[in-house]
C-alpha atoms as a PDB file:
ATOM      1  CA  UNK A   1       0.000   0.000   0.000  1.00  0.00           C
ATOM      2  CA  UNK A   2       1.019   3.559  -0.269  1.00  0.00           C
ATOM      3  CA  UNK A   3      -0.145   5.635   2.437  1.00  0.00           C
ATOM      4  CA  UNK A   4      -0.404   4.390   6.089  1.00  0.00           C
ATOM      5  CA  UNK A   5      -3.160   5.753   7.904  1.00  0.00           C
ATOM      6  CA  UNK A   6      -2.781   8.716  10.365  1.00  0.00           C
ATOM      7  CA  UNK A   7      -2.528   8.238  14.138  1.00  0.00           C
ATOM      8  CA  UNK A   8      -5.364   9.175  15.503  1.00  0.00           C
ATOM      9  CA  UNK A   9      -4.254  10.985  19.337  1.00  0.00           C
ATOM     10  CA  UNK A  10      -6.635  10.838  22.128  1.00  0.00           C
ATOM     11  CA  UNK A  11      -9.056   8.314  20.750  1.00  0.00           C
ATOM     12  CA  UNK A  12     -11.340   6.361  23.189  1.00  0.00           C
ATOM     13  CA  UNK A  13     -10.154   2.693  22.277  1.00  0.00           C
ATOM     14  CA  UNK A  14     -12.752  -0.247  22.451  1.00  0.00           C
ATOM     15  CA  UNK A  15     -11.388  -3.267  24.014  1.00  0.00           C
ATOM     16  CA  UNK A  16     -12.954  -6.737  23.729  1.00  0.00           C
ATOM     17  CA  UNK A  17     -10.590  -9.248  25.733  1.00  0.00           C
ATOM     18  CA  UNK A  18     -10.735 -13.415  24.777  1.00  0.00           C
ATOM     19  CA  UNK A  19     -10.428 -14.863  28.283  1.00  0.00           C
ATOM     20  CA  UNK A  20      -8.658 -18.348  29.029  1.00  0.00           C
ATOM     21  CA  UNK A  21     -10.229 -20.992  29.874  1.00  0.00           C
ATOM     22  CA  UNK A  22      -8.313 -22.619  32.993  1.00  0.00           C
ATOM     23  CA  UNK A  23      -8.197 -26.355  33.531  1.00  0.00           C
ATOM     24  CA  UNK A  24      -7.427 -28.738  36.532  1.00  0.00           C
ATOM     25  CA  UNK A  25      -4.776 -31.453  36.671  1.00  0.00           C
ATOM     26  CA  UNK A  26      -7.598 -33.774  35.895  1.00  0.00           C
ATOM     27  CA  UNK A  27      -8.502 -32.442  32.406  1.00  0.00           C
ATOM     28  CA  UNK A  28     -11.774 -30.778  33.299  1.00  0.00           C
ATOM     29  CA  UNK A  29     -12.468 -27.112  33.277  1.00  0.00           C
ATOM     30  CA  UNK A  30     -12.021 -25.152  35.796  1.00  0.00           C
ATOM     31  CA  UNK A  31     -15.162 -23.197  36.140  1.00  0.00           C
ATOM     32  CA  UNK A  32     -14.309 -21.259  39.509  1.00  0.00           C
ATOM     33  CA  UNK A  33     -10.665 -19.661  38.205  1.00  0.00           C
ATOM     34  CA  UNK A  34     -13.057 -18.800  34.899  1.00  0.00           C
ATOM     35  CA  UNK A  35     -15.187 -16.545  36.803  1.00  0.00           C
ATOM     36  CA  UNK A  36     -12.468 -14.928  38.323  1.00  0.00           C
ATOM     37  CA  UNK A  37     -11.204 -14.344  34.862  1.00  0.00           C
ATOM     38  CA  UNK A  38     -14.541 -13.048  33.502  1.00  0.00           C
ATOM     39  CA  UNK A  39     -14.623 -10.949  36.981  1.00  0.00           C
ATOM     40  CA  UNK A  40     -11.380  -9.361  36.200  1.00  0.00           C
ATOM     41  CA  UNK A  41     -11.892  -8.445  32.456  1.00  0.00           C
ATOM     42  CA  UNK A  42     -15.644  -6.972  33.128  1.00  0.00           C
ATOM     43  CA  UNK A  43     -14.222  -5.049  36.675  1.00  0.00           C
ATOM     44  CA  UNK A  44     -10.840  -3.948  34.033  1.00  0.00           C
ATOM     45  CA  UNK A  45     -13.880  -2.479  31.813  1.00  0.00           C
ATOM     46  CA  UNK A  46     -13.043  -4.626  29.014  1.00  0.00           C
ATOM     47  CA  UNK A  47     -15.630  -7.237  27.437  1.00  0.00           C
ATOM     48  CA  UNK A  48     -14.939 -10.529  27.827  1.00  0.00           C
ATOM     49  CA  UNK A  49     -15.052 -12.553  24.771  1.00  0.00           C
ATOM     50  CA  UNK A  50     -15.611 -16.262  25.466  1.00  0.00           C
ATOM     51  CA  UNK A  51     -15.534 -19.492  23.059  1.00  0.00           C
ATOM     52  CA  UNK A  52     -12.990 -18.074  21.235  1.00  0.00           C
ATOM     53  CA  UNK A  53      -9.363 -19.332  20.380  1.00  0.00           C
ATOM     54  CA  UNK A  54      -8.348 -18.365  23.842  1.00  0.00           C
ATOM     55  CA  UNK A  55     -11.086 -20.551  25.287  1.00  0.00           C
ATOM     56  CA  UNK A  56     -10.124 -23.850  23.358  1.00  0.00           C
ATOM     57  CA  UNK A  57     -13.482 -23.763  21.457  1.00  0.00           C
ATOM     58  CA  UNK A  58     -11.960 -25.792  19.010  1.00  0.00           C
ATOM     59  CA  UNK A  59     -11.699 -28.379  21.664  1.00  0.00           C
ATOM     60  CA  UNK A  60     -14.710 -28.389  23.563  1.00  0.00           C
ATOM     61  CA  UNK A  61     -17.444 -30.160  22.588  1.00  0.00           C
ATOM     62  CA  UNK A  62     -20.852 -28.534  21.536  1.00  0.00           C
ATOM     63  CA  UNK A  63     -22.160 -29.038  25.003  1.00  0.00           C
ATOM     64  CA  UNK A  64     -19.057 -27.642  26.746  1.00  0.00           C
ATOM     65  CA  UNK A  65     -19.071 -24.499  25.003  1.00  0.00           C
ATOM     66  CA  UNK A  66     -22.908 -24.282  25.793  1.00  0.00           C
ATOM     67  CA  UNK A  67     -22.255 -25.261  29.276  1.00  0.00           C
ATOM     68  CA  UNK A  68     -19.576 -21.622  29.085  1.00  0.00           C
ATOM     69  CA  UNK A  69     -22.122 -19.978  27.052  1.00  0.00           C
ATOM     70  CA  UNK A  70     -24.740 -20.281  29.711  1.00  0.00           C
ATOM     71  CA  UNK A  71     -22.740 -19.773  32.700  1.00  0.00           C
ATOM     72  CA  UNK A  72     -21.276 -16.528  31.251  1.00  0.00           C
ATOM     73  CA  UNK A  73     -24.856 -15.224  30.973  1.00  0.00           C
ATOM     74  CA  UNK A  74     -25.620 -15.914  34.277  1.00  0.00           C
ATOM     75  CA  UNK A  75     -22.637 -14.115  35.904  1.00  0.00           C
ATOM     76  CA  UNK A  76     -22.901 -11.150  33.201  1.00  0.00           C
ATOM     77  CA  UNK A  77     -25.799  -9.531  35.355  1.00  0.00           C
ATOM     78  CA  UNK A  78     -26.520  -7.574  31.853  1.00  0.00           C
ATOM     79  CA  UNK A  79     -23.007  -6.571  31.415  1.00  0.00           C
ATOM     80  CA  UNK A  80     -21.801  -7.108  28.076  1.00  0.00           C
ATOM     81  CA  UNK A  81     -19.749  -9.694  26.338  1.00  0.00           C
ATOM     82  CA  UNK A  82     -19.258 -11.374  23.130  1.00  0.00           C
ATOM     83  CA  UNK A  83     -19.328 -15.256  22.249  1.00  0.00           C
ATOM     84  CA  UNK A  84     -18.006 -17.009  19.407  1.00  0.00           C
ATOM     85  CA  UNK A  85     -20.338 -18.647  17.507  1.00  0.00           C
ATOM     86  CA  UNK A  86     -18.072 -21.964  16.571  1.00  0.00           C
ATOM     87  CA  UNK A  87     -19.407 -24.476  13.600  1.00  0.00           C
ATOM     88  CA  UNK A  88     -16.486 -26.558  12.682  1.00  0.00           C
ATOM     89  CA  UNK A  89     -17.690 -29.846  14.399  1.00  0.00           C
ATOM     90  CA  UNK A  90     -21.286 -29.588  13.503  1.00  0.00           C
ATOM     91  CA  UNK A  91     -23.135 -31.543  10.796  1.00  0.00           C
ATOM     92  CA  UNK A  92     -25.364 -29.836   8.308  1.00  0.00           C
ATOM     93  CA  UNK A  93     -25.980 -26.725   6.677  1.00  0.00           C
ATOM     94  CA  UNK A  94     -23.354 -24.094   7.257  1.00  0.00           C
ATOM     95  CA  UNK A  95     -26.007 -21.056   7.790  1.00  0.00           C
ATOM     96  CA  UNK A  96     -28.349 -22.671   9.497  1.00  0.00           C
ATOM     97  CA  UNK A  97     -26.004 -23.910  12.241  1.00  0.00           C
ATOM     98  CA  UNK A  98     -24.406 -19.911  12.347  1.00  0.00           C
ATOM     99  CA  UNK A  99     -28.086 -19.048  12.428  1.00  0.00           C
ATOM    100  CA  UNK A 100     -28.933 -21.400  15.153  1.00  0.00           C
ATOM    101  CA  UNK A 101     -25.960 -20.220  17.168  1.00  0.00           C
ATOM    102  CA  UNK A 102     -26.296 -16.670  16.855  1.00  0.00           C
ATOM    103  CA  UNK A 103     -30.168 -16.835  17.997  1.00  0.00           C
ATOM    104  CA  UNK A 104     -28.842 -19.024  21.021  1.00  0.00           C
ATOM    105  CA  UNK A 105     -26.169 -16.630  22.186  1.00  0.00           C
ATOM    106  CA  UNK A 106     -28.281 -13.244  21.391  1.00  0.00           C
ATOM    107  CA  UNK A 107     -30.995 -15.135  23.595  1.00  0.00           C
ATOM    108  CA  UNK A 108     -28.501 -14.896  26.316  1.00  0.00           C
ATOM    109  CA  UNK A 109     -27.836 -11.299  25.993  1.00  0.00           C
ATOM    110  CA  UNK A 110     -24.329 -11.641  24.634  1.00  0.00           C
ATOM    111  CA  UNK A 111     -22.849 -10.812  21.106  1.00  0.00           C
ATOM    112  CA  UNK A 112     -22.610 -13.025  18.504  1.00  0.00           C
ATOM    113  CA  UNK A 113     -19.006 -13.521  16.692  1.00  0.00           C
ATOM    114  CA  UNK A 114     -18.984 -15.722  13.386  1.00  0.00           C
ATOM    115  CA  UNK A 115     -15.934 -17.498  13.944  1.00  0.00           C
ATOM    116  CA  UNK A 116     -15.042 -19.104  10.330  1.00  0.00           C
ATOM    117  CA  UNK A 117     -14.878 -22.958   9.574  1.00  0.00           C
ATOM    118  CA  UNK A 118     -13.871 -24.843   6.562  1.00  0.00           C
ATOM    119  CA  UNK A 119     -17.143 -24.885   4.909  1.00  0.00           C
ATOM    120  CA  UNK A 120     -17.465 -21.716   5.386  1.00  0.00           C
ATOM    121  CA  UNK A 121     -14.224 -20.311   4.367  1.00  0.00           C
ATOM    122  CA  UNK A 122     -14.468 -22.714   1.339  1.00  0.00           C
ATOM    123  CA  UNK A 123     -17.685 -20.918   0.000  1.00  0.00           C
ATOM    124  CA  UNK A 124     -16.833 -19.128  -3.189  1.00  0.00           C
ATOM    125  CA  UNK A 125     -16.786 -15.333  -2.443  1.00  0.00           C
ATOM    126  CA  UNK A 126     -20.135 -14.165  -3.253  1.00  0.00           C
ATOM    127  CA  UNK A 127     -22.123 -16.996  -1.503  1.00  0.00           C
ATOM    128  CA  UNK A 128     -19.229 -16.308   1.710  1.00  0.00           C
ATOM    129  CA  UNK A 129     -20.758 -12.930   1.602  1.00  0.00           C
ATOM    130  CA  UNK A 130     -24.653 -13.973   1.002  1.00  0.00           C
ATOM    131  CA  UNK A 131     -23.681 -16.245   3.936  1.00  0.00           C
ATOM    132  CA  UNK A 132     -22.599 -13.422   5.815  1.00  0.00           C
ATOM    133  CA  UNK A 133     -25.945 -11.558   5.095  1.00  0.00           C
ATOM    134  CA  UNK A 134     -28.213 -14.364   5.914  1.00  0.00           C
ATOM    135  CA  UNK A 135     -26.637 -14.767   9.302  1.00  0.00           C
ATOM    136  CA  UNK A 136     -26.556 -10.793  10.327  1.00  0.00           C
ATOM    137  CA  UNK A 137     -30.351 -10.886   8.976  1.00  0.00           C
ATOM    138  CA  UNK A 138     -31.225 -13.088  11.953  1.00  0.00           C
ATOM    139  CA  UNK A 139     -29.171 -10.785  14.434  1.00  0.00           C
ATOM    140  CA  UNK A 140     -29.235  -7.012  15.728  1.00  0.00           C
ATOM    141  CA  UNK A 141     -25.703  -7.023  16.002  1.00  0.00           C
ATOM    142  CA  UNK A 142     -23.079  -9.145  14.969  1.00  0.00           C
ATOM    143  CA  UNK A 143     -19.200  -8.982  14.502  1.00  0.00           C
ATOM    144  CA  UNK A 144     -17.015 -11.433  11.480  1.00  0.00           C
ATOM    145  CA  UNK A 145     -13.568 -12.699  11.741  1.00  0.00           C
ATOM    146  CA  UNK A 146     -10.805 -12.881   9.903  1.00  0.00           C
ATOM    147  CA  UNK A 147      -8.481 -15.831  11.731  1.00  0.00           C
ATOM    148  CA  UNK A 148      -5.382 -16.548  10.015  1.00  0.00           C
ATOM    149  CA  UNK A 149      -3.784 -20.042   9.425  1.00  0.00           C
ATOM    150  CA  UNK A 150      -0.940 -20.272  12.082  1.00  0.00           C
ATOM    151  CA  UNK A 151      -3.767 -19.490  14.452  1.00  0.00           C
ATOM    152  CA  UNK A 152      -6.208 -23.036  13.044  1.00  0.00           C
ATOM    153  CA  UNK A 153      -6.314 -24.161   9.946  1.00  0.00           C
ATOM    154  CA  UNK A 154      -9.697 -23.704   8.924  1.00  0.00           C
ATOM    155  CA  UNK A 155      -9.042 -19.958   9.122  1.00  0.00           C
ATOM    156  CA  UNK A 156      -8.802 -17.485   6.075  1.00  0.00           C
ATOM    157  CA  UNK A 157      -7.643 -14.147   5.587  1.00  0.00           C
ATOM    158  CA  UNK A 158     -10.102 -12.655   3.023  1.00  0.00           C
ATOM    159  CA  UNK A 159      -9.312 -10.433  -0.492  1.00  0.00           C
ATOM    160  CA  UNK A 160      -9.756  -6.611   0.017  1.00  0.00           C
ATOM    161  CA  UNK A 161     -13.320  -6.862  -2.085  1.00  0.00           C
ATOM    162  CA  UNK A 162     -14.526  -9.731   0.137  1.00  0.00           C
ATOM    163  CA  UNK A 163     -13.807  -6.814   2.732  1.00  0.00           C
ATOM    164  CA  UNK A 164     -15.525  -4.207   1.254  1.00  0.00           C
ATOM    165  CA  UNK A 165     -18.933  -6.182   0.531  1.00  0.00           C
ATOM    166  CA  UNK A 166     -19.154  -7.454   4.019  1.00  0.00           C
ATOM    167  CA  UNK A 167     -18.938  -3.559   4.854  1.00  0.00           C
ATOM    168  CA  UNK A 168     -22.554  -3.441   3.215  1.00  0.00           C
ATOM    169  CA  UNK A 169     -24.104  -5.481   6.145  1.00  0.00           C
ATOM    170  CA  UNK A 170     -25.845  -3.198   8.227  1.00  0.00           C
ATOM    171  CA  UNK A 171     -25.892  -5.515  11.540  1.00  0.00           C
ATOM    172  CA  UNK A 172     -22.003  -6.300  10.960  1.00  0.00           C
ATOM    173  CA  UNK A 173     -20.646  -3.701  12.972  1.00  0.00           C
ATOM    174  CA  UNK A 174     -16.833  -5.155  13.225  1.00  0.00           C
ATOM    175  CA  UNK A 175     -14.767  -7.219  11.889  1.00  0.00           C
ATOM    176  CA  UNK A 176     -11.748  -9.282  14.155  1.00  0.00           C
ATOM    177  CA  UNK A 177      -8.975  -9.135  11.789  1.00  0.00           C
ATOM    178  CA  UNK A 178      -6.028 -12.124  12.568  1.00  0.00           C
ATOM    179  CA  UNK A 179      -3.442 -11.881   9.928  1.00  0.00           C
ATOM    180  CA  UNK A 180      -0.534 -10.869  11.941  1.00  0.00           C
ATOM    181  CA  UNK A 181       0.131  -8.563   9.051  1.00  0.00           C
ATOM    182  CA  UNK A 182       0.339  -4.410   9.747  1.00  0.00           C
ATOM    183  CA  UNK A 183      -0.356  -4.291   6.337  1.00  0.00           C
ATOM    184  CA  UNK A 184      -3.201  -5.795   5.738  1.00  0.00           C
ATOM    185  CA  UNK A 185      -4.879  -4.531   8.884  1.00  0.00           C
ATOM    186  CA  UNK A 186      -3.636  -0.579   7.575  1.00  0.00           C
ATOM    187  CA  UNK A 187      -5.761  -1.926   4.400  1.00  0.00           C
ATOM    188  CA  UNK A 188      -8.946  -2.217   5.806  1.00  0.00           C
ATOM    189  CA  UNK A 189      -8.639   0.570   8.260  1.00  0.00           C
ATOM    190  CA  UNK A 190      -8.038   3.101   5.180  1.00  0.00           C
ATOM    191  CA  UNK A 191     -11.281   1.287   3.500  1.00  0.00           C
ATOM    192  CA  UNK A 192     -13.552   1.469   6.425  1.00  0.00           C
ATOM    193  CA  UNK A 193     -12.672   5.028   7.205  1.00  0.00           C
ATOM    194  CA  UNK A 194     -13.571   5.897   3.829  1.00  0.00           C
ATOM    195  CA  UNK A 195     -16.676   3.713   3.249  1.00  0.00           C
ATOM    196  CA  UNK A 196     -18.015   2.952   6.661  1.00  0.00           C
ATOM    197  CA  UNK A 197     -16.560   5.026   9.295  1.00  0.00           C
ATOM    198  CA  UNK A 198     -18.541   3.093  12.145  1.00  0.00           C
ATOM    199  CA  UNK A 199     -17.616   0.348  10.870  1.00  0.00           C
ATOM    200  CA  UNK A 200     -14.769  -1.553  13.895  1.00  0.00           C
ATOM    201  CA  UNK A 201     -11.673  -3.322  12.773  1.00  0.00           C
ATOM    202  CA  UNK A 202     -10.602  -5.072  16.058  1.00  0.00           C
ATOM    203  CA  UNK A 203      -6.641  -5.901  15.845  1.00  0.00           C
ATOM    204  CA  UNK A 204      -5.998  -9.597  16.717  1.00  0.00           C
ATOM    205  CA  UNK A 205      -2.635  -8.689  15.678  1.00  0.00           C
ATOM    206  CA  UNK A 206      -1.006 -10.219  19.174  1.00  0.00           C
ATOM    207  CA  UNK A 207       2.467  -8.643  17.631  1.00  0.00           C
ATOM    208  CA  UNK A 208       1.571  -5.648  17.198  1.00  0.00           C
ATOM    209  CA  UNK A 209      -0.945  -4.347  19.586  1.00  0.00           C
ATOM    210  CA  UNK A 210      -0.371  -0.545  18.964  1.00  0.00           C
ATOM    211  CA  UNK A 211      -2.356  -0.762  16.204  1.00  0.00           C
ATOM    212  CA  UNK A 212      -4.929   1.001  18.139  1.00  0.00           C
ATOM    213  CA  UNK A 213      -3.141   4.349  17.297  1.00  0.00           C
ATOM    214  CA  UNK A 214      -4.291   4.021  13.716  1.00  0.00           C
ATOM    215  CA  UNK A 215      -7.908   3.549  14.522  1.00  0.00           C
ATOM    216  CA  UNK A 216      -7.781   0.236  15.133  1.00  0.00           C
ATOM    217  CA  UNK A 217      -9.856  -1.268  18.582  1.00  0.00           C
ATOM    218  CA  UNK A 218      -8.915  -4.727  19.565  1.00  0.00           C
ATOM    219  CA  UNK A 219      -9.735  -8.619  20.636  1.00  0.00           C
ATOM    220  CA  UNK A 220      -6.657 -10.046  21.496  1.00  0.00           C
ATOM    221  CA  UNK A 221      -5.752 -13.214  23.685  1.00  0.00           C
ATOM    222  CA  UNK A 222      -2.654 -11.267  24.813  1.00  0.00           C
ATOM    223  CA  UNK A 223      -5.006  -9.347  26.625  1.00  0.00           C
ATOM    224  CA  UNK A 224      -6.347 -12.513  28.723  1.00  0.00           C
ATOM    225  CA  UNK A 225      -2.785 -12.213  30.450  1.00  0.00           C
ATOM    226  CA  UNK A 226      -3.369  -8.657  32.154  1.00  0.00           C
ATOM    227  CA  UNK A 227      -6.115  -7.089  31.185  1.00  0.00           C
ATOM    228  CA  UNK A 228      -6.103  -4.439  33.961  1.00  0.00           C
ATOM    229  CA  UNK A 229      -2.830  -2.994  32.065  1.00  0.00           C
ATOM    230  CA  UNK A 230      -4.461  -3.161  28.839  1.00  0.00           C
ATOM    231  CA  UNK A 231      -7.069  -1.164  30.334  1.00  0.00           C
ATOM    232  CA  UNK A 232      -4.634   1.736  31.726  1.00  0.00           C
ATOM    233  CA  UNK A 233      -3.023   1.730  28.635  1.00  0.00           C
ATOM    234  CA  UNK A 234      -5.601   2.389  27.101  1.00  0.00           C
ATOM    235  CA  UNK A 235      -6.826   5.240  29.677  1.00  0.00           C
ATOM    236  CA  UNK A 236      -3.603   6.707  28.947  1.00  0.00           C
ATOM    237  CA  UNK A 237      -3.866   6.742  25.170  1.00  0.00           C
ATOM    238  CA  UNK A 238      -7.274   8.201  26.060  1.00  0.00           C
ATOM    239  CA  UNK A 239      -5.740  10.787  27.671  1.00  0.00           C
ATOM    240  CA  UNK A 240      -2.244  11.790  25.601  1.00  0.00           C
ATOM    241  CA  UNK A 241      -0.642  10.228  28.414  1.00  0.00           C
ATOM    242  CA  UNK A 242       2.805   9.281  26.952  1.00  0.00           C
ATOM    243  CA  UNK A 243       3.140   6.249  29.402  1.00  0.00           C
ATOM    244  CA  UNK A 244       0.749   4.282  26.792  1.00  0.00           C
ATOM    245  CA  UNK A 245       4.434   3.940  25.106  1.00  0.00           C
ATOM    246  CA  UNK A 246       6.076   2.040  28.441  1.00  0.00           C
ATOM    247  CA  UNK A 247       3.295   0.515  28.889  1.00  0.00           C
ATOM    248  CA  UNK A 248       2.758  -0.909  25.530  1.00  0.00           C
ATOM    249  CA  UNK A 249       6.382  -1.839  24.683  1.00  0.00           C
ATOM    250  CA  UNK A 250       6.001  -4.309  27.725  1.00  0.00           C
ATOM    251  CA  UNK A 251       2.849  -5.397  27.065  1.00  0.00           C
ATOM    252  CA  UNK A 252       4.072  -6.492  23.540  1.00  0.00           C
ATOM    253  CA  UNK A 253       7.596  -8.244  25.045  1.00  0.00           C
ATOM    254  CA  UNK A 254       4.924 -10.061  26.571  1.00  0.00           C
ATOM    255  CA  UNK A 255       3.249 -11.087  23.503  1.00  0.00           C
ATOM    256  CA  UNK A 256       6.963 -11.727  21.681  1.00  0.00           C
ATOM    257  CA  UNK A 257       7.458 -14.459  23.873  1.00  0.00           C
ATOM    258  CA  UNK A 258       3.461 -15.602  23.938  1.00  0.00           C
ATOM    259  CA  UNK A 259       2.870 -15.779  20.112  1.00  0.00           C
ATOM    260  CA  UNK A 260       6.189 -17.073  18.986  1.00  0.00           C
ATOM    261  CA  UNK A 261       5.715 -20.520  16.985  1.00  0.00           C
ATOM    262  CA  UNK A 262       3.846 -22.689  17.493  1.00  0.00           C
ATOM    263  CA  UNK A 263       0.741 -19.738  18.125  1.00  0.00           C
ATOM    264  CA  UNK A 264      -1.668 -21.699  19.237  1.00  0.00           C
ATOM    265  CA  UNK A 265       0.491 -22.776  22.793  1.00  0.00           C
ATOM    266  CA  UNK A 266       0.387 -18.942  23.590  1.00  0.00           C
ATOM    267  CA  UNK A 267      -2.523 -20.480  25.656  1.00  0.00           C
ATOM    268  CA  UNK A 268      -0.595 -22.504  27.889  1.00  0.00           C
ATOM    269  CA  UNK A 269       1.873 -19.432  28.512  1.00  0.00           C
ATOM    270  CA  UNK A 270      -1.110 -17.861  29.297  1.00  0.00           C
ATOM    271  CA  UNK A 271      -2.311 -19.939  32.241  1.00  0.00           C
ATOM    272  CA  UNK A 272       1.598 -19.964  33.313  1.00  0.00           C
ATOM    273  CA  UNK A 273       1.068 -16.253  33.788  1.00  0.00           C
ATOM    274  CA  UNK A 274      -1.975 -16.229  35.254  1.00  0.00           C
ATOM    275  CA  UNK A 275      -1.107 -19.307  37.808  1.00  0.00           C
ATOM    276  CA  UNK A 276       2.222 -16.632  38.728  1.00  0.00           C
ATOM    277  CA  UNK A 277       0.056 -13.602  39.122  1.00  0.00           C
ATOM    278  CA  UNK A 278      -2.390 -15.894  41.878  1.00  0.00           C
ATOM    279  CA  UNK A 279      -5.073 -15.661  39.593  1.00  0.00           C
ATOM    280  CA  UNK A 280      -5.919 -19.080  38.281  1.00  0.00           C
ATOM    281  CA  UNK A 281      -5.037 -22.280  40.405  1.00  0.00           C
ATOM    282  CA  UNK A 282      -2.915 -24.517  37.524  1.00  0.00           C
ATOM    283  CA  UNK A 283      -1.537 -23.784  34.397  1.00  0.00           C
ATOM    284  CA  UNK A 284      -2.793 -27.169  32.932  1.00  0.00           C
ATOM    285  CA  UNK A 285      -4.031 -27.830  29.266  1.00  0.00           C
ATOM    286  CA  UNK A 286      -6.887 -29.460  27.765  1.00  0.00           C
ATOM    287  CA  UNK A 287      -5.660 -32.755  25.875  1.00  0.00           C
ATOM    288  CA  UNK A 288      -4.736 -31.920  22.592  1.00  0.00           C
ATOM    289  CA  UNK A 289      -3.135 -28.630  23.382  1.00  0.00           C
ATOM    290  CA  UNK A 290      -0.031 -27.254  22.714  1.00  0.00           C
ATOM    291  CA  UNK A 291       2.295 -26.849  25.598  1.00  0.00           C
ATOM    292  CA  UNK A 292       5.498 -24.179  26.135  1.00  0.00           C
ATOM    293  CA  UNK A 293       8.695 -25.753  28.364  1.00  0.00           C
ATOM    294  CA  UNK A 294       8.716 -25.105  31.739  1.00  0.00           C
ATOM    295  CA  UNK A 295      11.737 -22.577  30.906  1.00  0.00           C
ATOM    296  CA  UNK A 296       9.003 -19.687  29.760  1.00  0.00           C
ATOM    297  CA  UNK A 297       7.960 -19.404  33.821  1.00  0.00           C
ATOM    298  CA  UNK A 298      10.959 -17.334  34.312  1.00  0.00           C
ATOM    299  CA  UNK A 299      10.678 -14.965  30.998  1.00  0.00           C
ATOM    300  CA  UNK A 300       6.784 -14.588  31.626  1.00  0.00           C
ATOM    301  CA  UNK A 301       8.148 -13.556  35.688  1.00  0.00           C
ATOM    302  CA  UNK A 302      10.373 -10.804  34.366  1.00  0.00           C
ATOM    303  CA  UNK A 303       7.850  -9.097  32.465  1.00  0.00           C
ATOM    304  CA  UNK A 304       5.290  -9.773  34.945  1.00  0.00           C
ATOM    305  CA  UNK A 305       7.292  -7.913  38.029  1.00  0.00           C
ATOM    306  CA  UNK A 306       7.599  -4.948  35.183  1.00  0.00           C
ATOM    307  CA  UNK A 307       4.300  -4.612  34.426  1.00  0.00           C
ATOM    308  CA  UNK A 308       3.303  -5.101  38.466  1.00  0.00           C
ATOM    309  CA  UNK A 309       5.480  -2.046  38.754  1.00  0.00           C
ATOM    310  CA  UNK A 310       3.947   0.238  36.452  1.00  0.00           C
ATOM    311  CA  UNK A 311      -0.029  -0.562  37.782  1.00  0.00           C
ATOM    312  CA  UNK A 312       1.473   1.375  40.850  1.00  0.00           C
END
């Protein structure tokens, strides 16, 4: 591309935060660190975003991630979150089951995210976007997602006019963009802010989380980790506060070490962090998860004790 967006100073910043979903020793969920998690993010004024990447959706079965799903609305006391609406392991048609899903998590007051599967992501463009349209028909609000391949493999990164007609949806208000690529994301900001202004891009760029000072908001996993910094860095963006930039660089070391290959175990150095900072009980896995080596406790302590230092 040849122009990269402007910063935009002082810009109120919209953060939607994935939360982890902590396990016992035993290989079954722990539900009572989860709330504390949920707790945390909602308290942090983030939204938690649950059966998502972070929360192993991909490995729950359809009744686990109902099981979150209806929990979640329970504790959210009409405070708002977002849930992925996850299709990979279901039989049948493609819309109906995003249909299906959407209704169920709009009927418990949270926010419905299509997160893409293969037959979806297989659809030839225009029928991806008619999808796309039948879907947001059935909802008053709904985000998409863009989740790139190091992140699962039925993910897809789409072309820029793929972008551009799912701009058209009136109930689409945002888009999670995954790539891992400044460019692209610069791309769609420049697109939206000249066909859609109110139209979100939320960064899932995990390596690069200051894209909010181009415009972009955010739903990150790296944000699972601390999300009361993520919160005051935000204030201080917010503000013109120039600790955003302290606060940010080690906030992203954080996410160097996290999102390194292979992505997808970022989760386990996620419940290493949170097991250090007291807030979840084990850093255990589900089975089938990627693991880090017990090495990472001591790079994930160094940043931790920084960023403990500059909540103070």
């Amino acid at each position: 591309m040849s122009n990269i967006p402007l910063v935009i100073p002082k810009r109120t910043i919209k953060g939607i935060s994935a939360v982890l979903l902590p396990w016992k020793p035993n290989s079954r969920i722990d539900f009572d660190s989860y709330q504390v998690g949920l707790e945390r993010t909602w308290k942090s004024g983030l939204t938690p975003a649950i059966n998502m990447d972070t929360g192993y959706a991909n490995l729950l079965s359809p009744e686990q991630r109902t099981e979150v799903l209806l929990l979640v609305s329970q504790l959210a006391s009409g405070r708002p979150f977002v849930a992925g609406a996850f299709v990979e392991d279901l039989q049948g048609d493609v819309v109906r089951n995003y249909i299906d899903q959407c209704i169920a998590i709009q009927e418990s007051d949270g926010t419905p995210i299509l997160f893409q599967s293969t037959k979806l992501t297989q659809l030839p463009k225009d029928k991806l976007v008619d999808a796309y349209r039948k879907v947001a028909k059935e909802c008053d609000e709904l985000l998409g997602f863009e989740l790139g391949k190091m992140f699962a493999p039925f993910g897809e990164i789409y072309d820029l006019d793929t972008f551009r007609a799912l701009l058209s949806i009136p109930t689409l208000t945002g888009i999670k963009h995954s790539s891992l690529s400044r460019e692209q994301e610069w791309q769609r900001l420049a697109i939206k802010t000249q066909e859609r202004p109110d139209f979100r891009v939320y960064t899932g760029n995990d390596l690069a989380i200051d894209m909010v000072q181009w415009g972009s908001d955010y739903l990150l996993g790296l944000s699972a980790f601390y999300p009361e910094a993520f919160a005051l860095r935000d204030k201080y963006w917010a503000e013109g506060d120039m600790r955003f930039y302290e606060m940010n660089d080690w906030l992203q070391y954080l996410g160097f070490i996290a999102f390194r290959d292979p992505v997808p175990a970022y989760k386990h150095n996620c419940a290493m962090f949170l097991t250090q900072r007291g807030v979840i009980e084990h850093a255990s896995i589900p089975p089938g998860a990627l693991a880090r080596p017990d090495s990472d406790y001591a790079l994930l302590a160094l940043v931790q004790q920084r960023l403990d230092a500059l909540m103070l």
